[in-house]
PDB file of N, CA and C in Angstrom:
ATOM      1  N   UNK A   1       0.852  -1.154   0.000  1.00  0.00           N
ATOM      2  CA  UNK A   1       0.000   0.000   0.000  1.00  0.00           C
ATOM      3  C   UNK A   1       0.908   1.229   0.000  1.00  0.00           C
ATOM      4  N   UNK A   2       0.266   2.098  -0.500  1.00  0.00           N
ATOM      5  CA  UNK A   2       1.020   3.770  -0.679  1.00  0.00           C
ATOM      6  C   UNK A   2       0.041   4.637  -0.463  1.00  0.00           C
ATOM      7  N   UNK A   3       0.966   5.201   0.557  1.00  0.00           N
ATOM      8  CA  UNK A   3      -0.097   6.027   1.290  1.00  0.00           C
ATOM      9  C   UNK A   3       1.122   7.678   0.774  1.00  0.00           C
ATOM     10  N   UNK A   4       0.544   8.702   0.871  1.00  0.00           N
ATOM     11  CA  UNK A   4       1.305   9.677   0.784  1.00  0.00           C
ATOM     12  C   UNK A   4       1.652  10.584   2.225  1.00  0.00           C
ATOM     13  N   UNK A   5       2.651  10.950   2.588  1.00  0.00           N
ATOM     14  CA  UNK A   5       2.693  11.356   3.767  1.00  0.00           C
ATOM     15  C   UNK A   5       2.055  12.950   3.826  1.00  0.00           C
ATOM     16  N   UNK A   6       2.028  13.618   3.143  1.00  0.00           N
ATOM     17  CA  UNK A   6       1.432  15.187   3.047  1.00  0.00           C
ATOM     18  C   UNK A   6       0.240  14.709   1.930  1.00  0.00           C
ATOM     19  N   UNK A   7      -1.033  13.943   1.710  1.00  0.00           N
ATOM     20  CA  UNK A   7      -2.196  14.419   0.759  1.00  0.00           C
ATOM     21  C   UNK A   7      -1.914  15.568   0.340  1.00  0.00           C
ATOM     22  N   UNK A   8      -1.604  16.548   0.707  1.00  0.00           N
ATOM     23  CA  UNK A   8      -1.995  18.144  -0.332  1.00  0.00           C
ATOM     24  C   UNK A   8      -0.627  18.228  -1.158  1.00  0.00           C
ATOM     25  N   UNK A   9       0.288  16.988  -1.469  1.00  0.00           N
ATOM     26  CA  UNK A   9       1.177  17.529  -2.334  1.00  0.00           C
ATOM     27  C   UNK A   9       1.486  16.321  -3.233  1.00  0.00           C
ATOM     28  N   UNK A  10       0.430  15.495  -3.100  1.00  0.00           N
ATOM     29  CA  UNK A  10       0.299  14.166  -4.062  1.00  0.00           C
ATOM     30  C   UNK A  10      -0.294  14.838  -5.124  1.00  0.00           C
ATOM     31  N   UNK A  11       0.732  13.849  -6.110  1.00  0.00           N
ATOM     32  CA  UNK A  11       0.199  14.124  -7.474  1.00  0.00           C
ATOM     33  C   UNK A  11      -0.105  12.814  -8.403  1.00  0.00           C
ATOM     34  N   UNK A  12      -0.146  11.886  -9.250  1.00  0.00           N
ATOM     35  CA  UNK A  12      -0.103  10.879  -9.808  1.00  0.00           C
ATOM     36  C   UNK A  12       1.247  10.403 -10.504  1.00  0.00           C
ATOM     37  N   UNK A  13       1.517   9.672  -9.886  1.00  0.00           N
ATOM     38  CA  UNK A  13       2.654   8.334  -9.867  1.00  0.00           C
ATOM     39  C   UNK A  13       2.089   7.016 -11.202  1.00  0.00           C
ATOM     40  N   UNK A  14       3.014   7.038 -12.099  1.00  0.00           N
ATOM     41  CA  UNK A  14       2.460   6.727 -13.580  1.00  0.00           C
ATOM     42  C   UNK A  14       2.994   5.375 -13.674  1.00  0.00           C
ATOM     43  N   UNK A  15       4.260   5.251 -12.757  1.00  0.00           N
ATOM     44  CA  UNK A  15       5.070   3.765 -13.134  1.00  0.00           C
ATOM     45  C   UNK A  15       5.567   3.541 -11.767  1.00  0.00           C
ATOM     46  N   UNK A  16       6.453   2.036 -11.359  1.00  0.00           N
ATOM     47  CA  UNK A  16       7.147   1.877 -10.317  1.00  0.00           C
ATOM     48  C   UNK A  16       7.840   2.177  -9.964  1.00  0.00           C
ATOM     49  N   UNK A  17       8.786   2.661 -10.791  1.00  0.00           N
ATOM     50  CA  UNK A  17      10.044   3.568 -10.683  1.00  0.00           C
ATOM     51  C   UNK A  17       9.916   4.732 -10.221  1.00  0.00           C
ATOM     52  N   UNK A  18       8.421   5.493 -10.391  1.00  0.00           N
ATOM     53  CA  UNK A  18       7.883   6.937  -9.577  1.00  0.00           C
ATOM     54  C   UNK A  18       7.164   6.696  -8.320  1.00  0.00           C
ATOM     55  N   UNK A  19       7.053   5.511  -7.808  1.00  0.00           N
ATOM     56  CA  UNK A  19       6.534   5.492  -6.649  1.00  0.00           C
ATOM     57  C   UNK A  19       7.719   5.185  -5.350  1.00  0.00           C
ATOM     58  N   UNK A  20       9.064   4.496  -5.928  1.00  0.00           N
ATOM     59  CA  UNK A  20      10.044   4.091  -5.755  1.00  0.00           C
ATOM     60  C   UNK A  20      11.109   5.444  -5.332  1.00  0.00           C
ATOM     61  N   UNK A  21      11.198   6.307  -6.373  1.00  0.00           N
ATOM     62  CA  UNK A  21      11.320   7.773  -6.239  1.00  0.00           C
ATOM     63  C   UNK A  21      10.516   8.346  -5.558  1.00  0.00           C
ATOM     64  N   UNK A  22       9.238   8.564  -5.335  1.00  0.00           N
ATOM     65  CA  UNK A  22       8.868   9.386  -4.390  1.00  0.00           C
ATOM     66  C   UNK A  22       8.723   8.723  -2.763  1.00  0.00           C
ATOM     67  N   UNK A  23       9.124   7.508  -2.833  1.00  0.00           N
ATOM     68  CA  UNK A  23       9.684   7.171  -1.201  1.00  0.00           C
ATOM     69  C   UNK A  23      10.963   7.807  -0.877  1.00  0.00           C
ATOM     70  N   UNK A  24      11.824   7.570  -1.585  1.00  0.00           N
ATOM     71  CA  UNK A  24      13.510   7.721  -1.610  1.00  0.00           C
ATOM     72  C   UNK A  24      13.466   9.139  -1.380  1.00  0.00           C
ATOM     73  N   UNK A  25      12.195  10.261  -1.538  1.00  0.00           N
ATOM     74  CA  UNK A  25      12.206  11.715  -1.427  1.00  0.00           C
ATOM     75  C   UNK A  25      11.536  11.973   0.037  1.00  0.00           C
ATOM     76  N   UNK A  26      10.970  10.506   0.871  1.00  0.00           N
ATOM     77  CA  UNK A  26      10.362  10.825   1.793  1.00  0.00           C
ATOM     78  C   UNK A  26       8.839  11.516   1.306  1.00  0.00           C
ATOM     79  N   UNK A  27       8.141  11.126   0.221  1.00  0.00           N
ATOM     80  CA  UNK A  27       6.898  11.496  -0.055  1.00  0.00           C
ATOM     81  C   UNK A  27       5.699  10.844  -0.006  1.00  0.00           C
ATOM     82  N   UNK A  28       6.015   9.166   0.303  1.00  0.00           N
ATOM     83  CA  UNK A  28       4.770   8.426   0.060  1.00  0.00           C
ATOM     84  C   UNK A  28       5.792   7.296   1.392  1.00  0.00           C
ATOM     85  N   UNK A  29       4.704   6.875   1.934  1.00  0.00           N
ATOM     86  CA  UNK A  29       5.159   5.549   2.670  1.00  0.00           C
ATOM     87  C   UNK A  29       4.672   4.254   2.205  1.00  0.00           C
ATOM     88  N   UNK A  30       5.451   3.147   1.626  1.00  0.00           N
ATOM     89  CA  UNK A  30       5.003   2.139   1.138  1.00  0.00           C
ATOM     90  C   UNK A  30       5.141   0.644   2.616  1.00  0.00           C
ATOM     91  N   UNK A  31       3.827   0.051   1.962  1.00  0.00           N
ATOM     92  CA  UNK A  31       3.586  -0.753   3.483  1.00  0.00           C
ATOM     93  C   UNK A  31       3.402  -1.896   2.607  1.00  0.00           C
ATOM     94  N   UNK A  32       3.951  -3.140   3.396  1.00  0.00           N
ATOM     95  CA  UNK A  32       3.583  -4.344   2.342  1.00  0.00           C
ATOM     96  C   UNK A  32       2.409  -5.129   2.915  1.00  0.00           C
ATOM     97  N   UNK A  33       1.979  -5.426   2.528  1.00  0.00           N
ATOM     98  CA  UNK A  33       0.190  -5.837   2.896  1.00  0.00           C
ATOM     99  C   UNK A  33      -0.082  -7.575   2.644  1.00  0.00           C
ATOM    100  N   UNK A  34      -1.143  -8.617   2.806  1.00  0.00           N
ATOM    101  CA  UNK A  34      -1.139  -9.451   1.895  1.00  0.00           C
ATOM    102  C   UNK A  34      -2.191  -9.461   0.965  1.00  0.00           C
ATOM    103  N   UNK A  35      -2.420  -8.208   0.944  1.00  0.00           N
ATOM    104  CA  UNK A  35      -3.725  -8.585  -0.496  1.00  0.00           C
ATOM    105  C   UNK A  35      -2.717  -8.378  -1.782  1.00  0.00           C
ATOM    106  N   UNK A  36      -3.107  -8.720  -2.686  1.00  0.00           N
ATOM    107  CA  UNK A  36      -3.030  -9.040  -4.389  1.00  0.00           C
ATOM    108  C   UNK A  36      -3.919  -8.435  -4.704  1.00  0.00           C
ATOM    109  N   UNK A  37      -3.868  -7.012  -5.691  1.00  0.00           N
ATOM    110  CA  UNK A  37      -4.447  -6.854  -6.614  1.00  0.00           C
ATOM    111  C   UNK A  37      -3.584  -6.879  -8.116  1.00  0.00           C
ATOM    112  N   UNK A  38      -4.294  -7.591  -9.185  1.00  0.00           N
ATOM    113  CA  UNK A  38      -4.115  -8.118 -10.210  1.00  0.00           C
ATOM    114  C   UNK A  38      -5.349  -7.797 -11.296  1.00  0.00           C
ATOM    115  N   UNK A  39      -4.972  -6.112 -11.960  1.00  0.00           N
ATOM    116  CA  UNK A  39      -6.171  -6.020 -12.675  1.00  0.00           C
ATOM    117  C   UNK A  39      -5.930  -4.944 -13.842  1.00  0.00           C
ATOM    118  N   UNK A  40      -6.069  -5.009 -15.162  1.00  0.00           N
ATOM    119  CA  UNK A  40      -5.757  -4.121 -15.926  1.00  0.00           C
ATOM    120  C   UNK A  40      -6.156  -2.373 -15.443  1.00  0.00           C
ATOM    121  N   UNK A  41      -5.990  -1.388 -15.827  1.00  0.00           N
ATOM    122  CA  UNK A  41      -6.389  -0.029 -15.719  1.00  0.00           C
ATOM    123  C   UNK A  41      -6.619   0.128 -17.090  1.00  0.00           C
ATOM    124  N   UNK A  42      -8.159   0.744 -17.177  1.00  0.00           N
ATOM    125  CA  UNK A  42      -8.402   1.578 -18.752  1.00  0.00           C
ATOM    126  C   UNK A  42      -8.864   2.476 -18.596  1.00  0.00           C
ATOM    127  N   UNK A  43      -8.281   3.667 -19.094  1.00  0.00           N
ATOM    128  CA  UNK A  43      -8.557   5.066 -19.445  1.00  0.00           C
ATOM    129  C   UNK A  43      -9.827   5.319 -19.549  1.00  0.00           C
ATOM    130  N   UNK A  44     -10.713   6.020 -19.692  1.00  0.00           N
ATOM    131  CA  UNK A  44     -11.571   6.124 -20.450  1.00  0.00           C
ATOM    132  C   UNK A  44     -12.236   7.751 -20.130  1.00  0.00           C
ATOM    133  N   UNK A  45     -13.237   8.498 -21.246  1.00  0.00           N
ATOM    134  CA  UNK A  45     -13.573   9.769 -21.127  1.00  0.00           C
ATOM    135  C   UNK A  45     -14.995   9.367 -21.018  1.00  0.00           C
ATOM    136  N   UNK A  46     -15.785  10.105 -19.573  1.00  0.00           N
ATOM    137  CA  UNK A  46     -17.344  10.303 -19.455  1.00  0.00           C
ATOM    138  C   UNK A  46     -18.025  11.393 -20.426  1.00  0.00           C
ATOM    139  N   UNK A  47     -16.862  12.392 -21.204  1.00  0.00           N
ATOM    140  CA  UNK A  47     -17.766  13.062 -21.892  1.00  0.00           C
ATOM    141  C   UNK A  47     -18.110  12.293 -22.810  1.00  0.00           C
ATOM    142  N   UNK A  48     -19.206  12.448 -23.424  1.00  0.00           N
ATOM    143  CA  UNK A  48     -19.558  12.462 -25.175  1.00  0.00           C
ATOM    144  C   UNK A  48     -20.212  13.446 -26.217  1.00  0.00           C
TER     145      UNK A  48
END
């Protein structure tokens, strides 16, 4: 889990390597958990 230590200065973390970096900056605390999530992400726009 990733939690951010200041909410008001989180921004979106795109890959592992940026979540990895923003620990190493002291910005997010990562906790190891035993759940598994295993699930694609798709974009998508509500306008039409």
């Amino acid at each position: 889990m990733v939690v951010w230590d200041d909410p008001s200065k989180a921004y979106e973390l795109t890959s592992e390597e940026a979540i990895f970096v923003a620990e190493d900056q002291g910005l997010v605390t990562i906790t190891r958990t035993d759940v598994v999530l295993n699930c694609p992400v798709i974009p998508f726009a509500l306008d039409k």
